[in-house]
C-alpha atoms as a PDB file:
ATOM      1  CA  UNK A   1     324.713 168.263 187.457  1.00  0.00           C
ATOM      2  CA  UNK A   2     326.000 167.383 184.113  1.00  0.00           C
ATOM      3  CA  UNK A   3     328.274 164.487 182.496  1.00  0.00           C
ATOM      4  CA  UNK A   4     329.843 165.495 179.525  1.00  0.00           C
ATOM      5  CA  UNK A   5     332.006 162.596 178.463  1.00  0.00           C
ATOM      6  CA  UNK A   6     332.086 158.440 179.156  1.00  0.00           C
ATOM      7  CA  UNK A   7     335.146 156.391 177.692  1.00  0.00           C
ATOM      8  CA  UNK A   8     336.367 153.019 178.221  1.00  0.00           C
ATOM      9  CA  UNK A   9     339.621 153.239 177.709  1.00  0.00           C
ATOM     10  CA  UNK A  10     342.462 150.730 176.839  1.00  0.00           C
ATOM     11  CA  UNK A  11     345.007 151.630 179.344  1.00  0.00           C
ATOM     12  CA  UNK A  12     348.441 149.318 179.635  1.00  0.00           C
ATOM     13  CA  UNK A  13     350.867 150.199 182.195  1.00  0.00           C
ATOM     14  CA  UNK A  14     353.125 150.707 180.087  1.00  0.00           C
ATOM     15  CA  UNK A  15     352.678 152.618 176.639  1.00  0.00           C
ATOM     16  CA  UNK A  16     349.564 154.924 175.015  1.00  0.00           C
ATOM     17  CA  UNK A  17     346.326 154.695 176.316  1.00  0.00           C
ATOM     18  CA  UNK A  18     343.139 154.317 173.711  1.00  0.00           C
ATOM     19  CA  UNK A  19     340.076 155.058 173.851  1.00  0.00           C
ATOM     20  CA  UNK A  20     338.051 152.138 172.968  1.00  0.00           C
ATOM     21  CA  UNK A  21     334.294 153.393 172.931  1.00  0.00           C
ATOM     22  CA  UNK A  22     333.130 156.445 174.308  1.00  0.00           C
ATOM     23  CA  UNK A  23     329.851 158.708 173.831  1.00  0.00           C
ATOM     24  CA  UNK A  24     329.371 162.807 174.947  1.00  0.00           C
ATOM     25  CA  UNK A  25     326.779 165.114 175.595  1.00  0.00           C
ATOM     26  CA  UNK A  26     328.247 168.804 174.434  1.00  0.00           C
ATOM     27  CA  UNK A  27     325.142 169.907 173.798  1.00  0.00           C
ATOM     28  CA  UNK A  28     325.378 173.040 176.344  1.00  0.00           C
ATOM     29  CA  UNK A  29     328.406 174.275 174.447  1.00  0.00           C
ATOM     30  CA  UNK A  30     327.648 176.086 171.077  1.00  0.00           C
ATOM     31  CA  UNK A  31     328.020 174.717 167.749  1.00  0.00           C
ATOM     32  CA  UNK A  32     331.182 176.576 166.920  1.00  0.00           C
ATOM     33  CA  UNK A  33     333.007 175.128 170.530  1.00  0.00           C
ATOM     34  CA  UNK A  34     331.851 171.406 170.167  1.00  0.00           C
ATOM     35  CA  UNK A  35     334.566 169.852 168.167  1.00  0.00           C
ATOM     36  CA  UNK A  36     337.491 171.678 170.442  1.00  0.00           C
ATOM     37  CA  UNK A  37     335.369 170.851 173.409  1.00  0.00           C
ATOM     38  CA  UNK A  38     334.754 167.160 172.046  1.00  0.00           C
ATOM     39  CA  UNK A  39     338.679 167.161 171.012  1.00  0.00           C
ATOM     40  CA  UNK A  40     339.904 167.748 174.657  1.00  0.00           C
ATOM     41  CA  UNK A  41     337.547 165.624 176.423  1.00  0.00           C
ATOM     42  CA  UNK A  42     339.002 163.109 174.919  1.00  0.00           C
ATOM     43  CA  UNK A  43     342.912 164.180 175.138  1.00  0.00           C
ATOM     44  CA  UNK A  44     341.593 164.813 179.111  1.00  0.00           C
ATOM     45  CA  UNK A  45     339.737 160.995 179.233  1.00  0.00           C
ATOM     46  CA  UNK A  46     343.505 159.284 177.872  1.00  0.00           C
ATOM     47  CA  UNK A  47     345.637 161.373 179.867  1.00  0.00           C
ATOM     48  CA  UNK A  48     343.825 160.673 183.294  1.00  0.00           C
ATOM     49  CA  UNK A  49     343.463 156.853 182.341  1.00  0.00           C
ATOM     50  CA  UNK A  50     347.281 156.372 181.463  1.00  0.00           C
ATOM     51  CA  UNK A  51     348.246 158.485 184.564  1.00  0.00           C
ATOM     52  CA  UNK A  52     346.191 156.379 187.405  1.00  0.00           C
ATOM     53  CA  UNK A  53     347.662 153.315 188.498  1.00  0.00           C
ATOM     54  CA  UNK A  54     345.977 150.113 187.901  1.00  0.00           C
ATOM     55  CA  UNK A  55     343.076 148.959 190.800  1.00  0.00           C
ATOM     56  CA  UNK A  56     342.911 152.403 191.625  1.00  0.00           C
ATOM     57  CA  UNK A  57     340.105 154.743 191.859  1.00  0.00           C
ATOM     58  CA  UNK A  58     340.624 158.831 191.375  1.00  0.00           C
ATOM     59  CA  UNK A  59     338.937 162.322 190.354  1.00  0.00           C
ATOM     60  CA  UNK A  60     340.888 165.171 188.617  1.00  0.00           C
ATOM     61  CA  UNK A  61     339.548 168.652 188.474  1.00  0.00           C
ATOM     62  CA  UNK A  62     340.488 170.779 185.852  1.00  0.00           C
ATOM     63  CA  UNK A  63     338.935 174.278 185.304  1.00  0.00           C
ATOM     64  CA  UNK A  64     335.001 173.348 186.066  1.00  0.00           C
ATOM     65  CA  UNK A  65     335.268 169.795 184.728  1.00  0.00           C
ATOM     66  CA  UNK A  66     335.765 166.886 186.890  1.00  0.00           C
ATOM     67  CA  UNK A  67     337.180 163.800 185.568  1.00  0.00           C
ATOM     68  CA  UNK A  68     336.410 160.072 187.628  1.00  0.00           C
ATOM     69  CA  UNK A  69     338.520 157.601 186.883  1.00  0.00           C
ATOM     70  CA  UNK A  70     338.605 153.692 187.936  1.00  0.00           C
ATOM     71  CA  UNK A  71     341.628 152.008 186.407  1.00  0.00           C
ATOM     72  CA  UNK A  72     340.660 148.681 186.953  1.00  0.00           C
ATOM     73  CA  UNK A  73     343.469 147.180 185.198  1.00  0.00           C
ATOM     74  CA  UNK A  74     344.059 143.445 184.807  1.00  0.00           C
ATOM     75  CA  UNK A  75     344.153 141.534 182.120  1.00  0.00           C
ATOM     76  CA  UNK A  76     341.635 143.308 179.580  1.00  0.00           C
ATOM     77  CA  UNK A  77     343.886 146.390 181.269  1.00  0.00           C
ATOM     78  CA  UNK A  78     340.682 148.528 180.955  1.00  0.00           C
ATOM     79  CA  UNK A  79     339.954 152.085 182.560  1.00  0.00           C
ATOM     80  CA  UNK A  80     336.987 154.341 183.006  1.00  0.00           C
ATOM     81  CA  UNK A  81     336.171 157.699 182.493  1.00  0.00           C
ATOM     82  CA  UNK A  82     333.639 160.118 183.331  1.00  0.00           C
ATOM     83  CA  UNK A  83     334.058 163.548 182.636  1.00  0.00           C
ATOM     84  CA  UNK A  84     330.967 166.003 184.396  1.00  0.00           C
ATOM     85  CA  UNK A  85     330.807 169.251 186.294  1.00  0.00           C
ATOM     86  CA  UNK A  86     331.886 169.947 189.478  1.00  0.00           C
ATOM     87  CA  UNK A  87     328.418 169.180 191.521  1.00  0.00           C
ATOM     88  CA  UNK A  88     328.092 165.595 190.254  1.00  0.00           C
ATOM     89  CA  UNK A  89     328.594 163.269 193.203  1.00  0.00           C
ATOM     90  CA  UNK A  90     331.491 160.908 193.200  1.00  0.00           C
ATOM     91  CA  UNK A  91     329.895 158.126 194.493  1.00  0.00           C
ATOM     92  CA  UNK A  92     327.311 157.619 191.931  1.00  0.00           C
ATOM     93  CA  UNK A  93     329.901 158.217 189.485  1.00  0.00           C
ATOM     94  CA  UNK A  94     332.505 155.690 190.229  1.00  0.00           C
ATOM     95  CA  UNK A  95     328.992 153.210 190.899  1.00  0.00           C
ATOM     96  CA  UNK A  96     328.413 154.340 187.273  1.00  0.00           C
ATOM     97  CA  UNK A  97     332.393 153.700 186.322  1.00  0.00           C
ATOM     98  CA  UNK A  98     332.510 149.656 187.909  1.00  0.00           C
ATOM     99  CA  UNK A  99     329.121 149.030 185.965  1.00  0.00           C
ATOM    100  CA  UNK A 100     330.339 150.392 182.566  1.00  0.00           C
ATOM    101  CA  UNK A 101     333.226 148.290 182.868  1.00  0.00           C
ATOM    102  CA  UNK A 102     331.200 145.238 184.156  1.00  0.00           C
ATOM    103  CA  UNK A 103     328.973 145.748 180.788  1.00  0.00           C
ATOM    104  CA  UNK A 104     331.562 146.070 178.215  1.00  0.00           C
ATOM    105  CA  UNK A 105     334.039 143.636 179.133  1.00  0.00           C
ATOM    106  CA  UNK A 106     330.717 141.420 178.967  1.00  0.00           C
ATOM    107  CA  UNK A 107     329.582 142.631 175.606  1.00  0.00           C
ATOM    108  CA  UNK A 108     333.046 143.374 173.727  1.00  0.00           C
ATOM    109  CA  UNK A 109     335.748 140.406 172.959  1.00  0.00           C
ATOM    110  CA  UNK A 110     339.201 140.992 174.895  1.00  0.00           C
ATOM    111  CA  UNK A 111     340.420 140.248 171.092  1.00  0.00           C
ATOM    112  CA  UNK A 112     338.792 142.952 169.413  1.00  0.00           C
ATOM    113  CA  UNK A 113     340.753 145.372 171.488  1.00  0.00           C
ATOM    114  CA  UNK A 114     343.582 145.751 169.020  1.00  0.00           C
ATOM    115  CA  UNK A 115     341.032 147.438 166.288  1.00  0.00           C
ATOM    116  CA  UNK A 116     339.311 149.983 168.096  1.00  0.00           C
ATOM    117  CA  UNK A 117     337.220 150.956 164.956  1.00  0.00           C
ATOM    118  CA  UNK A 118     335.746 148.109 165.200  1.00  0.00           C
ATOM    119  CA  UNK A 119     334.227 148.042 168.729  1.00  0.00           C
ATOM    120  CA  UNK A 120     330.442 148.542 168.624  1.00  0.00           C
ATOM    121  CA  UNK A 121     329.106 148.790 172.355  1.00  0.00           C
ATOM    122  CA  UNK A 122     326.077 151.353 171.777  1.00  0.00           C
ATOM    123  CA  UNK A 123     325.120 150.985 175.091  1.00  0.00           C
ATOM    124  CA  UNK A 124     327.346 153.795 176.295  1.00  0.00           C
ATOM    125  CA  UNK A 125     325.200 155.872 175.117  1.00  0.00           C
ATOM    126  CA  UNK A 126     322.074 154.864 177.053  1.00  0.00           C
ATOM    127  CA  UNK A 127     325.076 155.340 179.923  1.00  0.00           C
ATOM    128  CA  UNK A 128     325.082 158.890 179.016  1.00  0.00           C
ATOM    129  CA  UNK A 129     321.179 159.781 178.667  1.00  0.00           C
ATOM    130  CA  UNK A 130     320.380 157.526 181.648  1.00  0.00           C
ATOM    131  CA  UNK A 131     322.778 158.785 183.923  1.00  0.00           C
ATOM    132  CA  UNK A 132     322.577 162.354 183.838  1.00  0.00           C
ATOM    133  CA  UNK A 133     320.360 161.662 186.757  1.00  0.00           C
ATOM    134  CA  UNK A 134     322.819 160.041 189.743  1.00  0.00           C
ATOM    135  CA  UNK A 135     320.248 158.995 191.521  1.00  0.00           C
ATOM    136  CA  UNK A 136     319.608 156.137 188.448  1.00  0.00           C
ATOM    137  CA  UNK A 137     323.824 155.168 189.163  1.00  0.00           C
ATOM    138  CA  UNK A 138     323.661 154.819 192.559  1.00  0.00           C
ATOM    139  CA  UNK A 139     320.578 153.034 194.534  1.00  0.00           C
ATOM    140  CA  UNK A 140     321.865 154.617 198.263  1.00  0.00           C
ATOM    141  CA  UNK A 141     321.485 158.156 196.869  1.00  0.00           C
ATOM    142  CA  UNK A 142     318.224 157.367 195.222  1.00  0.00           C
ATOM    143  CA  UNK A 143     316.992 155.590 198.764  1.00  0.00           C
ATOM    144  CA  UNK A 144     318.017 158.558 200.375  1.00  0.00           C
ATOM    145  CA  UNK A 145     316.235 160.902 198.574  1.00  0.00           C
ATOM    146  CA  UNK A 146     312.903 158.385 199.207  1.00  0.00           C
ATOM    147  CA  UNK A 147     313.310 158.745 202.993  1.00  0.00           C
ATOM    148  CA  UNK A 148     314.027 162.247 202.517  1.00  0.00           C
ATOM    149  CA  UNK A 149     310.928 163.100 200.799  1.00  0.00           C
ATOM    150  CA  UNK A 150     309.278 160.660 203.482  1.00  0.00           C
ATOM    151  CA  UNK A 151     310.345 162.846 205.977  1.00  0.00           C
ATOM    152  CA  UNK A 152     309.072 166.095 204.162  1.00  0.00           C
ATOM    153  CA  UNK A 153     305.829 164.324 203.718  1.00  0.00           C
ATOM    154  CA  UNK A 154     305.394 163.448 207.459  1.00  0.00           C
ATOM    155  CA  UNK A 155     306.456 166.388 208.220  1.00  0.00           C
ATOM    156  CA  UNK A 156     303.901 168.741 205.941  1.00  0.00           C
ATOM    157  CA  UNK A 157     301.339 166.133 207.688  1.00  0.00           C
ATOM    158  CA  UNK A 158     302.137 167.249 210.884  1.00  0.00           C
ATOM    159  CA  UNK A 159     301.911 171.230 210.172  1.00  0.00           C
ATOM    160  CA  UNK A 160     298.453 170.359 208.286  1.00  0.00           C
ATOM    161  CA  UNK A 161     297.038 169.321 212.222  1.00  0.00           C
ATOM    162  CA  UNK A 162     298.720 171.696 213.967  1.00  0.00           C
ATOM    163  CA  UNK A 163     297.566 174.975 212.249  1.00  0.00           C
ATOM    164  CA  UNK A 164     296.076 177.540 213.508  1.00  0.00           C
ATOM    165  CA  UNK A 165     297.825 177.869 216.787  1.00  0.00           C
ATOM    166  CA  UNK A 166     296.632 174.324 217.566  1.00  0.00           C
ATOM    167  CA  UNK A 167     298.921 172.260 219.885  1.00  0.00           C
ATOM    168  CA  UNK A 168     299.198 168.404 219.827  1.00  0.00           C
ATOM    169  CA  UNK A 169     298.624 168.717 223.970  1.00  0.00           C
ATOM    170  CA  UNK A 170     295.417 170.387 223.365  1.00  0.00           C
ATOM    171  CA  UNK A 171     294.140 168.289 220.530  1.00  0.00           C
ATOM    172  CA  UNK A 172     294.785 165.282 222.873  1.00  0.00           C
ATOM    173  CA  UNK A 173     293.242 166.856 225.774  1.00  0.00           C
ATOM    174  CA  UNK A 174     290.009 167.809 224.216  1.00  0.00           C
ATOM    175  CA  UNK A 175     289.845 163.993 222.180  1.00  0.00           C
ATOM    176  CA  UNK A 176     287.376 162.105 222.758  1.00  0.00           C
ATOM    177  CA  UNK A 177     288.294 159.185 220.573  1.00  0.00           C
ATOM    178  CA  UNK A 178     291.541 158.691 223.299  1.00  0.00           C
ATOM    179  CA  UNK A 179     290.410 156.955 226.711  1.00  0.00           C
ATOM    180  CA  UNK A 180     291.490 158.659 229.661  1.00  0.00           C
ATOM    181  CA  UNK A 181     294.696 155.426 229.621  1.00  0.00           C
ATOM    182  CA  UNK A 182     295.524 156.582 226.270  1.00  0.00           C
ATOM    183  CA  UNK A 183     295.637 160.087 227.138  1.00  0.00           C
ATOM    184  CA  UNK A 184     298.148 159.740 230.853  1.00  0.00           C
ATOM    185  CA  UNK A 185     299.968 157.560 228.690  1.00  0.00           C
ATOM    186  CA  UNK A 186     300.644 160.286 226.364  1.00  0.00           C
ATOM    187  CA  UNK A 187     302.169 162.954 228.480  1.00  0.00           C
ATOM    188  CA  UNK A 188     303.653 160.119 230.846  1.00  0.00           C
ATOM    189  CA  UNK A 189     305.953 159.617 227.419  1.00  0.00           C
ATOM    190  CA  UNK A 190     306.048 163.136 226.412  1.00  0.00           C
ATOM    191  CA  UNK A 191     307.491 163.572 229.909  1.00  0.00           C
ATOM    192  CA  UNK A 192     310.008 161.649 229.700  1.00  0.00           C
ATOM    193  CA  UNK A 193     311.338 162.401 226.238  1.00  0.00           C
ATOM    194  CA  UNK A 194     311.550 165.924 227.255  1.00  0.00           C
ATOM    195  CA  UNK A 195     313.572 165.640 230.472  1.00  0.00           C
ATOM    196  CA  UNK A 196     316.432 163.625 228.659  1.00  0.00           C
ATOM    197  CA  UNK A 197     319.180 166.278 226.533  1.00  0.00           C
ATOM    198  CA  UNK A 198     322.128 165.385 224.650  1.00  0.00           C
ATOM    199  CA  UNK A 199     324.939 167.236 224.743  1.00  0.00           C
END
């Protein structure tokens, strides 16, 4: 998974979009390719901003690049652009997209829009480093993969007791830490998970 390109871009409904501050990571393209590469990530980062309608939310594939887009319009009339590979997950990058937004419109002066050369917002670049990772753009994904590995873990734990052709009935059986309660209690719920199938 790989982003290539963040912009925030100055998108009016009407008229040229412009980008107002954007950072990329070309560094898996060759020398020779990164100012053509660099060159249409940005011609791809206006296009898709001036061609999504304001409030709205979209990704546009082109060859292997993805591009996510969140116009979000109103009155700074600001868009959003991520351009990444085709594996990167959309949720964590339109989660990435609304905080971007949230961040510069915070940090930049609505009036400093009309001098783009001007705009210094450095933290799109921490955007670009930090977020490689989705899992750091979007905490459901990153809980996920917690009770995923969870779930690995519990279940390596049980394959560590059960080796060697053991059985969890035997190991029960031949316990004598379990009272002879603990034990008919045991396979009286073992019983009865067994007999009920969904279909």
């Amino acid at each position: 998974m790989k982003i290539y390109s963040i912009s925030v871009v100055l998108a009016p409904p009407s008229g040229t979009s412009v980008i107002l501050s954007n950072a990329s990571d070309l560094s898996s393209f060759s020398f020779y390719q990164r100012g053509s590469v660099g060159e249409f990530m940005s011609f791809f980062s206006r296009t898709v901003a001036e061609r999504t309608q304001q409030g709205q939310r979209q990704s546009v594939q082109e060859n292997n690049y993805t591009a996510h887009v969140y116009n979000r319009g109103g009155a700074e009339q600001l868009a959003a652009v991520i351009i990444t590979d085709q594996e990167y997950p959309v949720r964590p990058a339109f989660s990435l997209l609304t905080k971007l937004l949230d961040e510069f419109t915070a940090k930049v002066p609505q009036a400093s829009f009309d001098n783009p050369a001007a705009i210094s917002f450095p933290d799109i670049n921490v955007y670009i480093q930090k977020y490689q990772d989705p899992r750091q753009a979007d905490t459901i994904m990153r809980v996920q993969q917690e009770l995923d590995e969870t779930k690995i873990v519990l279940h390596k734990t049980i394959e560590s007791v059960l080796q060697r052709g053991e059985k969890l009935d035997n190991l029960v059986d031949r316990s004598n830490a379990l009272s002879a309660q603990s034990k008919m209690f045991y396979k009286t719920a073992k019983k009865q998970n067994s007999c009920c199938v969904i279909m």
